[in-house]
Protein backbone atom coordinates (compact mmCIF):
# COMPACT_ATOMS: atom_id res chain seq x y z
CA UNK A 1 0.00 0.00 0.00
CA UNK A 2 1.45 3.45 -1.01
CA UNK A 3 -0.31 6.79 -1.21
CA UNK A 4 -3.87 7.38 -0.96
CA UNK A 5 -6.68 10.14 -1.89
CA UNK A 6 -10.38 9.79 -0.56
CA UNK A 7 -12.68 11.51 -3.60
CA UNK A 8 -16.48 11.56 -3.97
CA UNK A 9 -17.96 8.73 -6.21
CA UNK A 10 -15.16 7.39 -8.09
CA UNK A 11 -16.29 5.74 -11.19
CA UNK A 12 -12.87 5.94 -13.70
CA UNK A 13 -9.39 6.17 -13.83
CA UNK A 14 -6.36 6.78 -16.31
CA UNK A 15 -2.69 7.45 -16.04
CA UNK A 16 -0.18 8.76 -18.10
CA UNK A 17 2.78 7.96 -15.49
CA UNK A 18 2.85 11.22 -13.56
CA UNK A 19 -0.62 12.16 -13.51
CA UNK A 20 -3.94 10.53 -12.47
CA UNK A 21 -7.31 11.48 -13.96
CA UNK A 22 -10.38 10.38 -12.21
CA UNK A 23 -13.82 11.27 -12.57
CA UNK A 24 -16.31 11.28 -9.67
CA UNK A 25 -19.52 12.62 -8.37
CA UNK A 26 -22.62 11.88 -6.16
CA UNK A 27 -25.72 14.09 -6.23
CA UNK A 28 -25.33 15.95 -9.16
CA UNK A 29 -21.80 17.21 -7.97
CA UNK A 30 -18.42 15.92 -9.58
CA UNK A 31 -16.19 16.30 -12.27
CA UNK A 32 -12.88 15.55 -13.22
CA UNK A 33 -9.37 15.68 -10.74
CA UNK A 34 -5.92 15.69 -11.79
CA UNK A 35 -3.17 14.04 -8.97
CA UNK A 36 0.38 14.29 -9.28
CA UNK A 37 1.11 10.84 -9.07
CA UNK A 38 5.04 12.06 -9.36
CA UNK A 39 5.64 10.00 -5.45
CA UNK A 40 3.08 7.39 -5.03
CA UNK A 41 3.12 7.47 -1.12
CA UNK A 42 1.85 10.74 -1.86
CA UNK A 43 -0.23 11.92 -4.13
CA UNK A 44 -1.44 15.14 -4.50
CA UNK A 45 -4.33 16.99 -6.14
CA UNK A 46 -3.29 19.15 -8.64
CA UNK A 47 -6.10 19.99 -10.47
CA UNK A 48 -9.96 19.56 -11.01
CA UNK A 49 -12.77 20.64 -12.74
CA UNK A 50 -16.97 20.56 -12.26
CA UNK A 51 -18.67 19.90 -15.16
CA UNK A 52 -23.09 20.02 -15.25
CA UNK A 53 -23.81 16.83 -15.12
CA UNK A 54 -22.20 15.42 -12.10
CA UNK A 55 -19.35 13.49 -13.10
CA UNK A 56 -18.58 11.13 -15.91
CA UNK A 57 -18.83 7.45 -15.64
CA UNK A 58 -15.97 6.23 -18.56
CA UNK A 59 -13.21 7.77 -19.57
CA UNK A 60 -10.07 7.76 -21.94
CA UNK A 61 -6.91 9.74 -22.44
CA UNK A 62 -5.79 11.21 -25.87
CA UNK A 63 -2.40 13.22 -25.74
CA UNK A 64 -3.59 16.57 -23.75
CA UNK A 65 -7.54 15.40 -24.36
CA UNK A 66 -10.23 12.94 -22.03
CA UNK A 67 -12.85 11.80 -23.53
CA UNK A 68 -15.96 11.20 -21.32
CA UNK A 69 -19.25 9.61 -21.12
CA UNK A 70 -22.35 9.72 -18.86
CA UNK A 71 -24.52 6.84 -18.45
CA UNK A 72 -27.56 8.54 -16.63
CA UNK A 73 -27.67 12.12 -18.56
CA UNK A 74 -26.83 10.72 -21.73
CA UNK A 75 -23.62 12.53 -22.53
CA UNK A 76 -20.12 12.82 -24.05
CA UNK A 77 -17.65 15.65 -22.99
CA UNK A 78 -14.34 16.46 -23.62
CA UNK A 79 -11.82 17.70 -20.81
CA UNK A 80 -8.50 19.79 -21.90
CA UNK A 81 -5.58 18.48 -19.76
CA UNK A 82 -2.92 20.35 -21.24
CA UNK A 83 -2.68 22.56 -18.13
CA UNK A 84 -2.85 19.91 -15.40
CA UNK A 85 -3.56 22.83 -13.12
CA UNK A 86 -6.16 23.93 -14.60
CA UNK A 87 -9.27 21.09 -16.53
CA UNK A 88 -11.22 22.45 -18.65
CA UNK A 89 -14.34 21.29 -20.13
CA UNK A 90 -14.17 22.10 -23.90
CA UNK A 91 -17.45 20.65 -25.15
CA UNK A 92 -20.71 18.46 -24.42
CA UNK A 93 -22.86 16.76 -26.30
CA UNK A 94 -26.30 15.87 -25.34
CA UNK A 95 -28.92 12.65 -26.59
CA UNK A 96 -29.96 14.13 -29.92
CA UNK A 97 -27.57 16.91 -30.49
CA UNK A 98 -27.03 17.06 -34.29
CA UNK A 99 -28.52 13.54 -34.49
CA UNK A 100 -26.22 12.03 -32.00
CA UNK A 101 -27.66 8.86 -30.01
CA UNK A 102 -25.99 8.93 -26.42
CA UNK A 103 -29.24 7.20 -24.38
CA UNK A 104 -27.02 5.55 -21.76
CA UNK A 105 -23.34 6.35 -22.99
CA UNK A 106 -21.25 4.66 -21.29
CA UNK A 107 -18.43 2.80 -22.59
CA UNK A 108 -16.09 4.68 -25.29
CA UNK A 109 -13.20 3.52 -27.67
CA UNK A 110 -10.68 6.20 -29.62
CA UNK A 111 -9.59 5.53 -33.01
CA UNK A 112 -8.05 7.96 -34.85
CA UNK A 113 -10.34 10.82 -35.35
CA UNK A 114 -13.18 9.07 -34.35
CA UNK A 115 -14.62 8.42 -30.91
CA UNK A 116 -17.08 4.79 -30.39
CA UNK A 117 -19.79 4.99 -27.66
CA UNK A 118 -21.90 2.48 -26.13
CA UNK A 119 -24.88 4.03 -26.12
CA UNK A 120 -26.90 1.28 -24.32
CA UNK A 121 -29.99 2.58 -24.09
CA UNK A 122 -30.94 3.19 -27.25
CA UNK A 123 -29.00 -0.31 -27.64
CA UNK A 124 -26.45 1.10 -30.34
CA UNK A 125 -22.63 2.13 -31.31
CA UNK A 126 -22.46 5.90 -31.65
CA UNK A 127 -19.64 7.13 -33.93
CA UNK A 128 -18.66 10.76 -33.19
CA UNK A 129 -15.75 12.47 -35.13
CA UNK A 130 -13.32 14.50 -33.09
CA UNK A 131 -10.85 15.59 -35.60
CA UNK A 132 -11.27 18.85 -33.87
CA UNK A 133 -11.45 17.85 -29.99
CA UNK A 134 -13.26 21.34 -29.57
CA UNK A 135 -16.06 20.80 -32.15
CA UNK A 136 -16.94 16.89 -32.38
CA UNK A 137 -19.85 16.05 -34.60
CA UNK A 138 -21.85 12.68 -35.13
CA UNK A 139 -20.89 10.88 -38.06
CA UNK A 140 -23.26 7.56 -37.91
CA UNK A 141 -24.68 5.05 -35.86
CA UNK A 142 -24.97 1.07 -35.94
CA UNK A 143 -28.58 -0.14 -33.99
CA UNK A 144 -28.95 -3.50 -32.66
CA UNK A 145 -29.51 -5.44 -35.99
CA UNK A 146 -28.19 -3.35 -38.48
CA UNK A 147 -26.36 -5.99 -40.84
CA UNK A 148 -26.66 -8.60 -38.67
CA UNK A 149 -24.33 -6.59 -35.10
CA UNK A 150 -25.90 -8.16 -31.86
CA UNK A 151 -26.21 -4.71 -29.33
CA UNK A 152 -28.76 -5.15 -26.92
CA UNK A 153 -27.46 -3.64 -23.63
CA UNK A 154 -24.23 -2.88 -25.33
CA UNK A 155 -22.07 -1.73 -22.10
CA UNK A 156 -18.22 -1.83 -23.22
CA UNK A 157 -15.92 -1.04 -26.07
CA UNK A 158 -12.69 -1.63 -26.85
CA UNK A 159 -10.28 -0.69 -30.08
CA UNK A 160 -7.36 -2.58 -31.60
CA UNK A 161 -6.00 -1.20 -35.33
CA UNK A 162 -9.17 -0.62 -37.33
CA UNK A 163 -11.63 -2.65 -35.52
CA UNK A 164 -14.09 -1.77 -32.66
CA UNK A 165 -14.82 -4.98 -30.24
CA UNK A 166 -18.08 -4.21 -28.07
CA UNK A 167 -19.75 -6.43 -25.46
CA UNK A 168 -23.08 -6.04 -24.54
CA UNK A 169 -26.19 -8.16 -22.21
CA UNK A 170 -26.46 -10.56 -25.10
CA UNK A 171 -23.76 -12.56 -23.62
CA UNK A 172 -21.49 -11.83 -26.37
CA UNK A 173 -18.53 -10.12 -27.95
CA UNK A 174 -19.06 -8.14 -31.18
CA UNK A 175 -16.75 -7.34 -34.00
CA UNK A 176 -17.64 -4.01 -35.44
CA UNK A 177 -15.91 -2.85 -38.81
């Protein structure tokens, strides 16, 4: 046992090495923190930021970006960690916005310019290009069916090269593209 930090509602964690990004909330409170992971007997906060929705449930690091979903308001966000110091929250995207389906986002994939979201209740893979972290956009969406992909309850996803491997209640793995 090393170092130890006691945050609100944990629900996700990455680390680049020297830094720790968690997301956390509880009654419509959290957000993202930063710790300085630099001596692991003690770590120490060095930066966080609310966002509106009370804390993200999945996360994953890109260079000086997190991308972020939220299962129970149905959203994807993206943090800027270039200043560990000082989050930010560039943008949100909401169920429907410019035809994106989010309904229960909650597991999320990067490839390339293109971010993969379990979107499980609305039982579907939501593709959203982020080219431009600051200005993401949806670009498509596979249902539960379409050509034959098994996504009821679709929880997790996972990348490797050009494919997108998703698991969902069906008691299955799924091999998208």
């Amino acid at each position: 046992h090393e170092g130890k930090i006691s945050l609100t509602g944990p629900s996700d964690v990455v680390t680049d090495g020297i830094y720790c990004y968690v997301v956390h909330g509880s009654n419509f409170i959290g957000g993202l923190t930063i710790l300085n992971i630099s001596n692991p007997a003690l770590p120490v906060i060095a930066g966080f930021v609310l966002d509106d929705f009370g804390g993200p449930d999945r996360i994953v690091k890109v260079g000086d970006r997190i991308y972020a979903t939220q299962i129970a308001n149905s959203v994807f966000m993206v943090f800027d960690v270039s200043n560990p110091a000082a989050p930010t929250v560039l943008v949100t995207i909401v169920n429907g916005y410019g035809g994106a389906v989010l309904d229960g986002a909650d597991g999320i994939a990067i490839v390339g310019d293109h971010a993969y979201i379990a979107a499980s209740g609305a039982d579907a893979l939501e593709i959203i290009n982020i080219s431009d972290p600051a200005v993401p956009y949806h670009v498509g969406t596979v249902f539960d069916g379409d050509n034959g992909a098994v996504l009821s309850g679709i929880r997790g996803v996972a990348a490797a090269g050009e494919y997108i491997y998703v698991c969902s209640d069906t008691n299955a793995i799924e091999v998208i593209f």
